[in-house]
N, C-alpha and C. Protein backbone atom coordinates (compact mmCIF):
# COMPACT_ATOMS: atom_id res chain seq x y z
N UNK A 1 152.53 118.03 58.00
CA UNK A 1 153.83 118.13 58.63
C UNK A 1 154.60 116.84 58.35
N UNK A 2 155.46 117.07 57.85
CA UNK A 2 156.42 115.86 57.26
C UNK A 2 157.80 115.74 57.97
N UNK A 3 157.75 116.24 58.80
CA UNK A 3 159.12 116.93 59.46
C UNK A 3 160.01 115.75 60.38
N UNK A 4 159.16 114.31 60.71
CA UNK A 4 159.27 113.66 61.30
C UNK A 4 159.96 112.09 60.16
N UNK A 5 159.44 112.04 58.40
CA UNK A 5 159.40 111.73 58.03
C UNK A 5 161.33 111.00 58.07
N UNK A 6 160.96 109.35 57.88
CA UNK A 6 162.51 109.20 57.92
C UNK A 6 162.46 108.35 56.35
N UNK A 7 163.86 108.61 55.56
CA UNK A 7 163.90 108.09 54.59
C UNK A 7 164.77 107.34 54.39
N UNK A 8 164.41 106.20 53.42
CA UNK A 8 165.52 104.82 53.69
C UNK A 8 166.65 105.14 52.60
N UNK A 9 167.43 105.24 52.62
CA UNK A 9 168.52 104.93 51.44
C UNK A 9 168.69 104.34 50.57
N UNK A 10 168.25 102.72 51.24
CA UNK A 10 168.61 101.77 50.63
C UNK A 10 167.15 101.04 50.19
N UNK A 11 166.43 100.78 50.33
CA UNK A 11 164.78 100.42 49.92
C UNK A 11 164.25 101.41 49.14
N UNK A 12 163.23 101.06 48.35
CA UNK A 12 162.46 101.73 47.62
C UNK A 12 161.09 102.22 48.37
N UNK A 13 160.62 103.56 47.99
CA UNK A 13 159.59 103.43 48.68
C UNK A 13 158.20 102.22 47.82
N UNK A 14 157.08 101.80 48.69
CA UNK A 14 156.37 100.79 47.61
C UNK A 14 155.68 101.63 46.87
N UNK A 15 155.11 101.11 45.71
CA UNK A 15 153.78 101.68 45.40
C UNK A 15 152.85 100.77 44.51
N UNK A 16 151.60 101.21 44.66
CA UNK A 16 150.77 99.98 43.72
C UNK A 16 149.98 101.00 42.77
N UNK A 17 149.52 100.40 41.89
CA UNK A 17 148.88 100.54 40.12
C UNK A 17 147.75 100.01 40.45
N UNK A 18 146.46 101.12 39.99
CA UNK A 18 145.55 100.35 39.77
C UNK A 18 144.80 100.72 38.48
N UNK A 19 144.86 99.08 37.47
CA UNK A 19 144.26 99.44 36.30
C UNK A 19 142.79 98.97 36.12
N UNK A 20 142.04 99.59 34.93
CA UNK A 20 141.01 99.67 35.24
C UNK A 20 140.54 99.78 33.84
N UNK A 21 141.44 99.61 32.71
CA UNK A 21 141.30 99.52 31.92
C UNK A 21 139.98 98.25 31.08
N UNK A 22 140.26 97.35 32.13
CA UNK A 22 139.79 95.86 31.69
C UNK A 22 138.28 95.95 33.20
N UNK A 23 137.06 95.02 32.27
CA UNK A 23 136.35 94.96 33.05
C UNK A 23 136.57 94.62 34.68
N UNK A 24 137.54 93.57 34.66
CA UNK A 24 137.78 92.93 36.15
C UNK A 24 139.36 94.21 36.64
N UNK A 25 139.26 94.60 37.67
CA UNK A 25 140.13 95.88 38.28
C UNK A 25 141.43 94.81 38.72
N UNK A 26 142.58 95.11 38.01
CA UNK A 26 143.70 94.55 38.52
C UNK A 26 144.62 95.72 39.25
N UNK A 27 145.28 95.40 40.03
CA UNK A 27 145.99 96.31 41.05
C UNK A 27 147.25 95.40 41.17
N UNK A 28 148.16 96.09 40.73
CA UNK A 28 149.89 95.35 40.92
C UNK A 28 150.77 96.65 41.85
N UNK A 29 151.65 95.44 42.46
CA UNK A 29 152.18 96.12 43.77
C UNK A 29 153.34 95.85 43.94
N UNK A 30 153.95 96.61 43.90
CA UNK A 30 155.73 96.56 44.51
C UNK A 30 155.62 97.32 45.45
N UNK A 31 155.70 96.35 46.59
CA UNK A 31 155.90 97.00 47.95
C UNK A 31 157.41 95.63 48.48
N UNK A 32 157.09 94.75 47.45
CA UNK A 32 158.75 93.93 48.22
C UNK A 32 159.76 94.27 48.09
N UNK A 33 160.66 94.56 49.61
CA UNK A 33 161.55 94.65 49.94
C UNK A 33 161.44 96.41 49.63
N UNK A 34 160.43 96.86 50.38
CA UNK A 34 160.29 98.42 50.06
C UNK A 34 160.84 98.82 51.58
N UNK A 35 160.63 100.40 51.29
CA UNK A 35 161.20 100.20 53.06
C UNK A 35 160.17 100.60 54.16
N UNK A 36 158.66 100.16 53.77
CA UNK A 36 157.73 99.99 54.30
C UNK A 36 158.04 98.46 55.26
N UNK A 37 158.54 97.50 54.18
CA UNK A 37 158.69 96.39 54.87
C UNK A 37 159.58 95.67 55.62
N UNK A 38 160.46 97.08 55.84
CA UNK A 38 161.61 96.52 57.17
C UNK A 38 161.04 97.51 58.43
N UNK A 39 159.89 97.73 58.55
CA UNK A 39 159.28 98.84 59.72
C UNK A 39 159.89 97.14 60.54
N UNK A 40 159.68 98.38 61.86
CA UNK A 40 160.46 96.79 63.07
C UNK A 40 160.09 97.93 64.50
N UNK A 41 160.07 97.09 65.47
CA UNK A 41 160.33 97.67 66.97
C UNK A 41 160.41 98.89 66.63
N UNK A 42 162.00 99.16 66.47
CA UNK A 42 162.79 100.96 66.58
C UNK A 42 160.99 101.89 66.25
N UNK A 43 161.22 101.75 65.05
CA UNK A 43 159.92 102.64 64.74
C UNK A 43 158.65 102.69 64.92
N UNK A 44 158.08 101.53 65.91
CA UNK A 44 156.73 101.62 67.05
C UNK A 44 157.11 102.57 67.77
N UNK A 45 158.44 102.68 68.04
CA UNK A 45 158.93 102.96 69.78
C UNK A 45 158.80 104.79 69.17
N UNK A 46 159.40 105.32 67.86
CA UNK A 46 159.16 106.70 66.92
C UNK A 46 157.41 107.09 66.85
N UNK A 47 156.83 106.28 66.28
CA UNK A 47 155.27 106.10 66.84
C UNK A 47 154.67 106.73 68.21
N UNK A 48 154.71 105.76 69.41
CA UNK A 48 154.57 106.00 70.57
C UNK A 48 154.97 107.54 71.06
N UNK A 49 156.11 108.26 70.69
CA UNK A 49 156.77 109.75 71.29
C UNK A 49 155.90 110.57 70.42
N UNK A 50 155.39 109.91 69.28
CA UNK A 50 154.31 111.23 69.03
C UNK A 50 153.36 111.73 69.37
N UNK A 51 152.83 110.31 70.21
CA UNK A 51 151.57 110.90 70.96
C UNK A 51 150.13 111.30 70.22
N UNK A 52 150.17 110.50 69.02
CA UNK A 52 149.73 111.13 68.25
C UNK A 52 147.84 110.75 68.82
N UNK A 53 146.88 111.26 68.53
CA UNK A 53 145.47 110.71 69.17
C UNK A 53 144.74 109.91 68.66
N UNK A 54 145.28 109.88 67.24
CA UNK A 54 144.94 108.26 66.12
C UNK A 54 145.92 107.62 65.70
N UNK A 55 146.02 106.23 65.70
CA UNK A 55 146.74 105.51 65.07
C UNK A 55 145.99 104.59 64.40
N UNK A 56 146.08 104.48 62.99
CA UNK A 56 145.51 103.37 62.31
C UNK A 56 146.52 102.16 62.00
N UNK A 57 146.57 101.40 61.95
CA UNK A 57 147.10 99.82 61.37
C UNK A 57 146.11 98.80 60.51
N UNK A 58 147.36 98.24 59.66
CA UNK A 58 146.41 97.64 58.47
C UNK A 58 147.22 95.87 58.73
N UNK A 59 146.14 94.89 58.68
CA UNK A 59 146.53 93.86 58.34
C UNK A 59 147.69 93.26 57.24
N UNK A 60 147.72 94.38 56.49
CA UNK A 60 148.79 94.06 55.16
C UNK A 60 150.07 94.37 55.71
N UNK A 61 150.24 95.10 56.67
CA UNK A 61 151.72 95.60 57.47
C UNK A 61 152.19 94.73 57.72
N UNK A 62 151.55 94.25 58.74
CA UNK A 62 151.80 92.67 59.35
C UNK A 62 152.10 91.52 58.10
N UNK A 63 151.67 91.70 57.41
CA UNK A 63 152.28 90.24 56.23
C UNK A 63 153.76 90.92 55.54
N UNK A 64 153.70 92.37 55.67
CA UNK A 64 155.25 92.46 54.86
C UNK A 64 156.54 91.60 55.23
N UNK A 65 156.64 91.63 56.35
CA UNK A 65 157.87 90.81 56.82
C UNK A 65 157.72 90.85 58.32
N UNK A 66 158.32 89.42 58.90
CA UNK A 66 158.45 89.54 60.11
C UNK A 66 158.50 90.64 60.94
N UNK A 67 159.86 91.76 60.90
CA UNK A 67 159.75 92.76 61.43
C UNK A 67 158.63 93.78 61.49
N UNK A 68 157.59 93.69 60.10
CA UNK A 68 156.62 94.39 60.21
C UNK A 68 155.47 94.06 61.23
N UNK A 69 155.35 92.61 61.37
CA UNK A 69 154.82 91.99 62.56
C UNK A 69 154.93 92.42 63.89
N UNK A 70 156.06 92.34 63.73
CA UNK A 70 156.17 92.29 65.21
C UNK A 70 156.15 94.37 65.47
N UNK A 71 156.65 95.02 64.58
CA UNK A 71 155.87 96.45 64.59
C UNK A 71 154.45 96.81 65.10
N UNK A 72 153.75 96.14 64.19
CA UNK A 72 152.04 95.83 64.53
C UNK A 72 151.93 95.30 65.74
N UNK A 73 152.71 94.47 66.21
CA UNK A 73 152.01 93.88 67.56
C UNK A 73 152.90 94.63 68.48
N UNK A 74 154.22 95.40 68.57
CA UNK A 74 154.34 95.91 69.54
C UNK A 74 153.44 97.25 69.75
N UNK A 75 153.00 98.13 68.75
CA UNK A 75 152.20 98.84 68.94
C UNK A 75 150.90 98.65 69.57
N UNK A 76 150.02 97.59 69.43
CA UNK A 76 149.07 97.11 69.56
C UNK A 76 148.85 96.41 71.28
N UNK A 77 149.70 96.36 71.16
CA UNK A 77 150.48 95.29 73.12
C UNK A 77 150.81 96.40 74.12
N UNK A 78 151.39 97.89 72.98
CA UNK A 78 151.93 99.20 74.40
C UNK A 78 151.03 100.07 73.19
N UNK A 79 150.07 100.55 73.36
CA UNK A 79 149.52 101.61 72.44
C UNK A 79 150.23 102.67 73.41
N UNK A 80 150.55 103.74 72.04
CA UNK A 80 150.76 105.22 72.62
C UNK A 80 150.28 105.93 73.25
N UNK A 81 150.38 106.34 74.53
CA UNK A 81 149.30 106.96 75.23
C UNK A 81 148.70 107.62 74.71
N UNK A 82 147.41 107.64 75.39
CA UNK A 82 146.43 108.46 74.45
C UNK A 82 145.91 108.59 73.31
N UNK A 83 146.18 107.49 72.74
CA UNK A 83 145.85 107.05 71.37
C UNK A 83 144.36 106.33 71.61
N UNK A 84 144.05 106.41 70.50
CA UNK A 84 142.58 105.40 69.82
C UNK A 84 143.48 104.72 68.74
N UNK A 85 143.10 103.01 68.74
CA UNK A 85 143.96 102.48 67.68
C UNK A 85 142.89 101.93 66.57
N UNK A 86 142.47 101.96 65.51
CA UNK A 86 142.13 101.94 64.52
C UNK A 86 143.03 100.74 63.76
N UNK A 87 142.06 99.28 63.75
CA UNK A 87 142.78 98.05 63.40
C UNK A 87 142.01 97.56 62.13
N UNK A 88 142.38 97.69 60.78
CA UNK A 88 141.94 97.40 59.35
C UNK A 88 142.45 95.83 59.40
N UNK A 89 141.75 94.85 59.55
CA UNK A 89 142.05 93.52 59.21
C UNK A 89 143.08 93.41 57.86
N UNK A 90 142.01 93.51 56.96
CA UNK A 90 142.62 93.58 55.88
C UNK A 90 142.75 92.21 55.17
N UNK A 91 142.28 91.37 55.49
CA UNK A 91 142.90 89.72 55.34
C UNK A 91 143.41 89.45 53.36
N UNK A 92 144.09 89.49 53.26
CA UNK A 92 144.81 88.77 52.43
C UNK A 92 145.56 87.18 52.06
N UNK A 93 145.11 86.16 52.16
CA UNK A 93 145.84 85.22 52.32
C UNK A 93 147.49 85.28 51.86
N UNK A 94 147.01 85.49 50.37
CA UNK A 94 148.64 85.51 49.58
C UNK A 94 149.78 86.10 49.75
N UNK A 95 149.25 86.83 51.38
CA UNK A 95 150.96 87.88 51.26
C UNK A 95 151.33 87.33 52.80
N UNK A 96 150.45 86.20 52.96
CA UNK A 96 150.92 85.22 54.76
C UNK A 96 151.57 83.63 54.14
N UNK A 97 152.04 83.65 52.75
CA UNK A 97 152.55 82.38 52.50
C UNK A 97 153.81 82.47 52.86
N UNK A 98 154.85 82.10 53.12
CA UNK A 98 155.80 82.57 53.94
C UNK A 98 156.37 82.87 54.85
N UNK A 99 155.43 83.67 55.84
CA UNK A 99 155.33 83.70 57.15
C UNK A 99 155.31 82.85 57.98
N UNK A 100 156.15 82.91 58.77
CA UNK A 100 156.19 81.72 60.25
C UNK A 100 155.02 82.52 61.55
């Protein structure tokens, strides 16, 4: 069901490549300035009315941009009722250089 799905206009959606061509697996990613990475408040709060009974979150959300931060942690601070939250660390250093 996609019915809920909102689409940005103006952002790209991200996506990443993974090659595999070469012994060592490289994976390249355009997810900057996608419109994964202006998630913010508004759309925890779209989250929460679904009610949904899983929610997963990934550590990499949180490094897209501030607003994605603070997405992750408002969800995480008011979980949706009735939810189980499902928290993927994820640790990446290189995508927290920047971040305040």
């Amino acid at each position: 069901d996609v019915s809920r799905v909102v689409v940005d206009e103006v952002r790209p959606t991200g996506v990443a490549f993974k090659d595999r061509t070469t012994p060592a697996t490289r994976v390249r990613y355009f997810r900057r300035d996608s419109a994964a990475s202006a998630l913010g408040v508004e759309e925890a709060q779209r989250i929460r009315e679904l009610s949904a009974p899983l929610l997963h979150l990934s550590g990499i959300t949180s490094a897209l941009s501030t607003s994605c931060r603070d997405f992750v942690r408002s969800l995480l601070e008011d979980r949706p009722r009735g939810s189980t939250i499902s928290f993927d660390v994820n640790w990446r250093p290189v995508l927290w250089s920047g971040l305040e």
